[in-house]
N, C-alpha and C. Protein backbone atom coordinates (compact mmCIF):
# COMPACT_ATOMS: atom_id res chain seq x y z
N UNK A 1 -116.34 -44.38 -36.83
CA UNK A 1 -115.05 -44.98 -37.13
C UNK A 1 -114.46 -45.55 -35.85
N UNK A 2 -113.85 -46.38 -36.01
CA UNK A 2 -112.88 -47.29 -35.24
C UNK A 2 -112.15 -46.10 -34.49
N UNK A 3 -111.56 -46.77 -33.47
CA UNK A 3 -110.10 -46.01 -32.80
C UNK A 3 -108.88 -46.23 -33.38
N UNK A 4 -108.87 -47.67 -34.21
CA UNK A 4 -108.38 -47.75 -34.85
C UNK A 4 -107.74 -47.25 -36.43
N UNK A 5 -108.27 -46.84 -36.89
CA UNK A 5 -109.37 -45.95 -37.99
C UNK A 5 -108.73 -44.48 -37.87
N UNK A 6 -109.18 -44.34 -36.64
CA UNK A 6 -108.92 -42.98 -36.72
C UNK A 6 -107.30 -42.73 -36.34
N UNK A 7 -106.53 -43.60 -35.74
CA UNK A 7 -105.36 -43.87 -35.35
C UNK A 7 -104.32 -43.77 -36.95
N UNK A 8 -104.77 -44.40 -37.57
CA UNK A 8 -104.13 -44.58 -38.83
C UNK A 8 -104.47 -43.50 -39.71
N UNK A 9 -105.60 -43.17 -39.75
CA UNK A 9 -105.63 -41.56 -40.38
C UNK A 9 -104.91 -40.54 -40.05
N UNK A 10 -105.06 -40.32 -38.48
CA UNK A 10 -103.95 -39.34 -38.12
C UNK A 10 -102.66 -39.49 -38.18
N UNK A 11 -101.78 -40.48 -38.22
CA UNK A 11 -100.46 -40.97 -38.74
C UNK A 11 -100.72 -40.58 -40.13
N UNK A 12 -101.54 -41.22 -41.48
CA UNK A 12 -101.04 -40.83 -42.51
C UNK A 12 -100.99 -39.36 -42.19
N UNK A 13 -101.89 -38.47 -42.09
CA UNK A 13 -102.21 -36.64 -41.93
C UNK A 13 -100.06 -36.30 -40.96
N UNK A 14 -99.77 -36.97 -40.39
CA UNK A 14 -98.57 -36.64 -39.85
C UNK A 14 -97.66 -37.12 -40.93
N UNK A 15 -97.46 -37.92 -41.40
CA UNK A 15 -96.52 -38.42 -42.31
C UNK A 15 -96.57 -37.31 -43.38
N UNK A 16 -97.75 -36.79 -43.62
CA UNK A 16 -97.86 -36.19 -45.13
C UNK A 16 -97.02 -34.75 -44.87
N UNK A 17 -97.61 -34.49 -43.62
CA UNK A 17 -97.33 -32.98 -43.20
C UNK A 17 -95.85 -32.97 -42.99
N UNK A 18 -95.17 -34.24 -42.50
CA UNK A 18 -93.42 -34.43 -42.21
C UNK A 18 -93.29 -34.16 -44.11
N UNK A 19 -93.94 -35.16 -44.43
CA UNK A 19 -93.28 -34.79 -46.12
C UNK A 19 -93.16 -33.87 -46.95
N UNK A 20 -94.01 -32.93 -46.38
CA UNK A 20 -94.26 -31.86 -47.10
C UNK A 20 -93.48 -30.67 -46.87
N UNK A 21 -93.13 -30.52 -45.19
CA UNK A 21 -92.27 -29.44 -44.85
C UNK A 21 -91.06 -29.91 -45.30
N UNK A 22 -90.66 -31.42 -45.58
CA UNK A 22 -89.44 -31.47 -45.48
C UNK A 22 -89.00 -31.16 -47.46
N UNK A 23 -89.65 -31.22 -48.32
CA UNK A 23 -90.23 -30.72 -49.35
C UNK A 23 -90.04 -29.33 -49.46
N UNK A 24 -90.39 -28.73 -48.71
CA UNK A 24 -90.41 -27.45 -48.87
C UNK A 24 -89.72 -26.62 -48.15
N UNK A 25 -88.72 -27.68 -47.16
CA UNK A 25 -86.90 -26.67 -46.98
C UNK A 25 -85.95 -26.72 -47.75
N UNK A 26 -86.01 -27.80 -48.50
CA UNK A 26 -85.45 -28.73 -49.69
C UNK A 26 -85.32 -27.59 -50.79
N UNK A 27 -86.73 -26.98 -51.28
CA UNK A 27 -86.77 -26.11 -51.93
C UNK A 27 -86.16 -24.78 -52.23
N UNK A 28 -86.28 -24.52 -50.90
CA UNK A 28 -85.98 -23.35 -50.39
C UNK A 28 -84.53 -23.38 -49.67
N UNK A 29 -84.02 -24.37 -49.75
CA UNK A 29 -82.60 -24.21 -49.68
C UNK A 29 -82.22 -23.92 -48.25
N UNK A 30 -83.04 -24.53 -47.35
CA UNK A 30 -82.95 -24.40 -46.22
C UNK A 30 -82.03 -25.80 -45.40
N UNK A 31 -82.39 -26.26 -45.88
CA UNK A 31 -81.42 -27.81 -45.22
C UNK A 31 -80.10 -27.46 -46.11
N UNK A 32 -79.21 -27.09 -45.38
CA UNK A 32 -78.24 -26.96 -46.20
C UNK A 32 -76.65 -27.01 -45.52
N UNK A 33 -76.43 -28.16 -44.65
CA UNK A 33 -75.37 -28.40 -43.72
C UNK A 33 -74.76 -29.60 -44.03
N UNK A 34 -73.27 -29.56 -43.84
CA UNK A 34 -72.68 -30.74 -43.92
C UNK A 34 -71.57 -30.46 -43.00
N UNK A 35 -71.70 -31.57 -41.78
CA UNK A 35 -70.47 -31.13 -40.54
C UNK A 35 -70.91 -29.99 -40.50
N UNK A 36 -71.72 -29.51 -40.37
CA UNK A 36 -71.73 -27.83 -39.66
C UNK A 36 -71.43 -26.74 -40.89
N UNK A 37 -71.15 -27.09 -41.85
CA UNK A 37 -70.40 -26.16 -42.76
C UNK A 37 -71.64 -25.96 -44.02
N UNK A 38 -71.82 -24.85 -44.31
CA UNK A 38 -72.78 -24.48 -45.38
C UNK A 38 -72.44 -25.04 -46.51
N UNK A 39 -73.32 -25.57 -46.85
CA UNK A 39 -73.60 -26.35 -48.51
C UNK A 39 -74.57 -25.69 -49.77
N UNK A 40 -73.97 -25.45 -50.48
CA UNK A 40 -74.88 -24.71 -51.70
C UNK A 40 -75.14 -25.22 -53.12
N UNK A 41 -75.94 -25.50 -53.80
CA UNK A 41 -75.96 -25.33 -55.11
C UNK A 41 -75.74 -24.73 -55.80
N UNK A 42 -74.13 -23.86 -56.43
CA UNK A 42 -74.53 -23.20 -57.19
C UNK A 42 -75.02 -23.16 -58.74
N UNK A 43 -74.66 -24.07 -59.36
CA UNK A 43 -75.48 -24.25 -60.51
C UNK A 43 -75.47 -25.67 -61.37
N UNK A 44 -75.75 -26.10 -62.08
CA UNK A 44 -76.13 -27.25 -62.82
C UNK A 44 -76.60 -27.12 -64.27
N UNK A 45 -75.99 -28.05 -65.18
CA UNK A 45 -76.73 -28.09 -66.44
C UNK A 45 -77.10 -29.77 -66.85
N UNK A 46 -77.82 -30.03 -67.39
CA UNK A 46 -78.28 -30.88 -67.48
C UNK A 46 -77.57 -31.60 -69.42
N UNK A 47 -76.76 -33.07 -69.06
CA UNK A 47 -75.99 -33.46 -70.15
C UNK A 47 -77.09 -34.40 -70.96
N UNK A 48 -77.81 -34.50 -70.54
CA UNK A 48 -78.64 -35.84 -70.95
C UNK A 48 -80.48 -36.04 -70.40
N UNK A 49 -80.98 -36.86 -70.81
CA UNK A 49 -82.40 -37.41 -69.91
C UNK A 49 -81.67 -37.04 -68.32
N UNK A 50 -81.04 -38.15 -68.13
CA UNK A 50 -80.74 -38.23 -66.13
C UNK A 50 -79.06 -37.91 -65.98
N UNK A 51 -78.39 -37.34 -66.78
CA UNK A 51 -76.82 -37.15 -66.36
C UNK A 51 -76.65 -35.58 -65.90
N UNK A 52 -76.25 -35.08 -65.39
CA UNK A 52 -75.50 -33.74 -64.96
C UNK A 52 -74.28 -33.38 -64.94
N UNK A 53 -74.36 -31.71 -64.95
CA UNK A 53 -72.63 -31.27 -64.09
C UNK A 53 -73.42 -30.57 -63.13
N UNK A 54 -72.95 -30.72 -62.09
CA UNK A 54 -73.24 -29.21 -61.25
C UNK A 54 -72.05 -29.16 -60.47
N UNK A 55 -72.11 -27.85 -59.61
CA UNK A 55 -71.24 -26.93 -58.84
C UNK A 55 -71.99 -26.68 -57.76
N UNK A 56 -71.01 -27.36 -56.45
CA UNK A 56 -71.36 -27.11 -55.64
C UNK A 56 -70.63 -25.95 -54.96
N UNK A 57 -71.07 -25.30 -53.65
CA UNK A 57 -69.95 -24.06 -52.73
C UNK A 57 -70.32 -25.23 -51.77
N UNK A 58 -68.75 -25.34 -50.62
CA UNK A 58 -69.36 -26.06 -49.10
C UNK A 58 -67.99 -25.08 -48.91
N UNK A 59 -68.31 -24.66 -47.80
CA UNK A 59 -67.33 -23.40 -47.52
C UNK A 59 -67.11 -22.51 -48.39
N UNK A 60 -65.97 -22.72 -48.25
CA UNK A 60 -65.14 -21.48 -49.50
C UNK A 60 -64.06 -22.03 -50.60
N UNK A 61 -64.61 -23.58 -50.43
CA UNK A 61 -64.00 -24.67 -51.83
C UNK A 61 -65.73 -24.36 -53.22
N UNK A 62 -65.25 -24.78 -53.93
CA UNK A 62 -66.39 -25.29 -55.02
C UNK A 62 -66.19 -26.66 -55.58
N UNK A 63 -66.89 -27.58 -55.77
CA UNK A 63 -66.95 -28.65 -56.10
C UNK A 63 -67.55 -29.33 -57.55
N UNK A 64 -67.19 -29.69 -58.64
CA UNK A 64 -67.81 -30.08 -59.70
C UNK A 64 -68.13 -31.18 -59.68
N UNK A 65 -69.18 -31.64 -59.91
CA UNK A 65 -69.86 -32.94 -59.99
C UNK A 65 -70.25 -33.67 -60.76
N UNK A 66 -70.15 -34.70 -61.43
CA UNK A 66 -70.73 -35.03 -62.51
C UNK A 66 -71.91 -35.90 -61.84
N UNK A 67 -72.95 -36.19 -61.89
CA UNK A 67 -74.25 -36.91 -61.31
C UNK A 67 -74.89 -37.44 -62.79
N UNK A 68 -75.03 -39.07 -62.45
CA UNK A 68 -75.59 -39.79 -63.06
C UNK A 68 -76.71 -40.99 -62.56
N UNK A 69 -77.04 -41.71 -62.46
CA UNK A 69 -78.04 -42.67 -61.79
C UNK A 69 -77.80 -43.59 -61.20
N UNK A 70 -76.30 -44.01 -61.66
CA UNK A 70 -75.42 -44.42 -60.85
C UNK A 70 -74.76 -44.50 -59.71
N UNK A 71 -74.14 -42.94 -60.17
CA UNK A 71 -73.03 -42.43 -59.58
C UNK A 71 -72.77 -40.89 -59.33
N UNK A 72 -72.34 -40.47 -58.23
CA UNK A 72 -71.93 -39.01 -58.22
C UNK A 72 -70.48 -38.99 -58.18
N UNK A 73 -69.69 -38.22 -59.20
CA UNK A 73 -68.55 -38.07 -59.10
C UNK A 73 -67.57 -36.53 -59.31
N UNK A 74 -66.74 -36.65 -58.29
CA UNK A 74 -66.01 -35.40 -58.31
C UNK A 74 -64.73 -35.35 -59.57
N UNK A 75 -65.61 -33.91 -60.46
CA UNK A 75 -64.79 -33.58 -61.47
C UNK A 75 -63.60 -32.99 -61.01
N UNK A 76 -64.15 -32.10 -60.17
CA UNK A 76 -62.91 -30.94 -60.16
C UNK A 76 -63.34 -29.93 -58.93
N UNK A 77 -62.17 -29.47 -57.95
CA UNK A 77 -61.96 -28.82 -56.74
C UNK A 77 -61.59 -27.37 -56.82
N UNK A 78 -62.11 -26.43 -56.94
CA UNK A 78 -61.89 -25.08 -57.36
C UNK A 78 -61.65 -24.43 -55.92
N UNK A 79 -60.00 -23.47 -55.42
CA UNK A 79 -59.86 -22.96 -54.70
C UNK A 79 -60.33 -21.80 -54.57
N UNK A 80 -60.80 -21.38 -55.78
CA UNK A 80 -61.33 -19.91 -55.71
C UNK A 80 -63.16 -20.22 -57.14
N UNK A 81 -63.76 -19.13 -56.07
CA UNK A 81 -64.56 -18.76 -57.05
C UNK A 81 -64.72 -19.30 -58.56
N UNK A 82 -65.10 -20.34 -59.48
CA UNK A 82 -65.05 -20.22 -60.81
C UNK A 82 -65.85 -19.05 -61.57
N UNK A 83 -66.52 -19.07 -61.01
CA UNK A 83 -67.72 -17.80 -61.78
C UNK A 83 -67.50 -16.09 -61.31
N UNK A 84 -67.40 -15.20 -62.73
CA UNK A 84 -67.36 -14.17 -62.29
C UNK A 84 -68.21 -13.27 -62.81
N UNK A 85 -68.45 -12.20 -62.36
CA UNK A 85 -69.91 -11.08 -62.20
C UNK A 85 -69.70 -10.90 -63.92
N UNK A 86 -70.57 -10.75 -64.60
CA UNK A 86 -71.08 -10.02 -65.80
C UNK A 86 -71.44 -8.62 -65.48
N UNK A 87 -71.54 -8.55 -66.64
CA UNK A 87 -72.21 -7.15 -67.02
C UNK A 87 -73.35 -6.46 -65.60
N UNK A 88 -73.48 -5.31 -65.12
CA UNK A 88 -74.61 -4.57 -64.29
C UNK A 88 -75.81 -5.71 -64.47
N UNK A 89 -76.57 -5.84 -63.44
CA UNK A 89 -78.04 -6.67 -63.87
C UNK A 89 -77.73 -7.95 -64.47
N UNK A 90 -76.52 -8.82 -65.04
CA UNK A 90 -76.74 -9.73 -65.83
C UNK A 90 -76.32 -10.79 -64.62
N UNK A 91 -76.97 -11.71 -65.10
CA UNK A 91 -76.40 -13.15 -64.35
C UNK A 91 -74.65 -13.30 -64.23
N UNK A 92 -74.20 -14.29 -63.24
CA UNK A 92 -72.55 -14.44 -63.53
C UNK A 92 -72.90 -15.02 -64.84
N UNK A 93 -71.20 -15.06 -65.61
CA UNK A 93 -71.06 -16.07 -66.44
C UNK A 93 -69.95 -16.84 -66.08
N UNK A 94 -70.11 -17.99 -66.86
CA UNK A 94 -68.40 -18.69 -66.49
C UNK A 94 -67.47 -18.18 -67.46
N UNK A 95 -66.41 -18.30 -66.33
CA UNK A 95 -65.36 -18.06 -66.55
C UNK A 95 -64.05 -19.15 -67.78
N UNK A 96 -63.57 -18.47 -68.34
CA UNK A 96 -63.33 -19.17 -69.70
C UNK A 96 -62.22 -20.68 -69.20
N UNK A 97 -61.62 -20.96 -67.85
CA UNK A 97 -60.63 -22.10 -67.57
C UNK A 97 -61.98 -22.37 -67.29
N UNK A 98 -63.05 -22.29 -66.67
CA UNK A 98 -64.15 -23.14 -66.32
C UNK A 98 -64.74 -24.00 -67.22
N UNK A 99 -65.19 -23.15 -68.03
CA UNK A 99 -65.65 -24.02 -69.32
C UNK A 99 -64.68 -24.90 -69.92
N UNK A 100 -63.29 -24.54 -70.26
CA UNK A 100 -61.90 -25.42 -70.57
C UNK A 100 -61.57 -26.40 -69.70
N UNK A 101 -61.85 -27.19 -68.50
CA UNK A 101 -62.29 -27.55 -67.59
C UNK A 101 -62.98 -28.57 -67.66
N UNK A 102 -64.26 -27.93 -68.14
CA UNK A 102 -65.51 -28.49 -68.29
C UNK A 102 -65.17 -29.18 -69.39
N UNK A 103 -64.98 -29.15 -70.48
CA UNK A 103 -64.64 -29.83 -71.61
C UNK A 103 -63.57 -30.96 -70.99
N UNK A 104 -62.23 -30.93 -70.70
CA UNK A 104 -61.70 -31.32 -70.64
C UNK A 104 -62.17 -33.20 -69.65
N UNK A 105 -63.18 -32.39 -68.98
CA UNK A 105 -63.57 -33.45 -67.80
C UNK A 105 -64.32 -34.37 -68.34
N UNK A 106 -65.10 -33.64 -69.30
CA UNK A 106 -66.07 -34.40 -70.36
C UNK A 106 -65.57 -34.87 -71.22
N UNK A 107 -64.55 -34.92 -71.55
CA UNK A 107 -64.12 -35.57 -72.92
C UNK A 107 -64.44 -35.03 -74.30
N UNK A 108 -64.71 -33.54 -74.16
CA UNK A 108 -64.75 -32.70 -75.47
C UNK A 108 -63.65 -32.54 -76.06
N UNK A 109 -63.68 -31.75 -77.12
CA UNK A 109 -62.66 -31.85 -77.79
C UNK A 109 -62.00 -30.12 -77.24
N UNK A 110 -60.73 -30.29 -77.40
CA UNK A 110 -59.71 -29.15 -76.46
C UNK A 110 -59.83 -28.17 -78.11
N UNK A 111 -59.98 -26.51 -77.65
CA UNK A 111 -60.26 -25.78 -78.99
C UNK A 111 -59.13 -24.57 -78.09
C-alpha cells in the first residue's frame, strides 16, 4: 500500500474511534454540562413518530420541553422537584399539577 493509503486508513480508524467514544459518553450520560452547571435527562415520553415531552434537571430548576423536528420548545419551568418518590422499590411517579400541566401545555382537555 501507498503512504498514502495507509494515511487515509489511519484517519478513517481515528475518526471512527472519536465517534464511538463520543457515542458512548452520550450514553452514559457523561457529557453532561452547560456553563459549568450539570444537565440531566430526567425523563421523556414520546407524543408521536418524532414529537416529545421531556424533563430536563440543569441545576436545581427542571425544564419541560416539548421537541419536535423542527423545534425545541420550553413548556414549563418547575422551581421545585415535579416528581415524587412512590411506593418502597417503585419508580417516581408524577405528581398530579404535573400531569395537569402537562395537559394543559398540550392542549388536552382540563378534567
Amino acid at each position: 500500500m501507498s503512504q498514502v493509503a495507509e494515511m487515509v486508513v489511519g484517519l478513517v480508524i481515528v475518526l471512527l474511534v472519536i465517534f464511538a467514544l463520543a457515542r458512548l459518553l452520550q450514553r452514559m450520560n457523561l457529557v453532561s454540562t452547560v456553563s459549568g452547571q450539570p444537565m440531566k435527562i430526567v425523563g421523556g415520553i414520546s407524543l408521536g413518530s418524532r414529537e416529545r415531552i421531556m424533563l430536563l434537571q440543569v441545576a436545581d430548576k427542571h425544564i419541560l420541553l416539548g421537541v419536535t423536528p423542527q423545534s425545541i420548545s420550553a413548556l414549563h419551568t418547575f422551581d421545585e422537584p415535579p416528581l415524587q418518590t412512590g411506593e418502597a422499590g417503585m419508580e417516581p411517579v408524577v405528581a398530579g399539577h404535573f400531569a395537569r400541566i402537562l395537559r394543559q401545555a398540550t392542549g388536552g382537555s382540563k378534567s
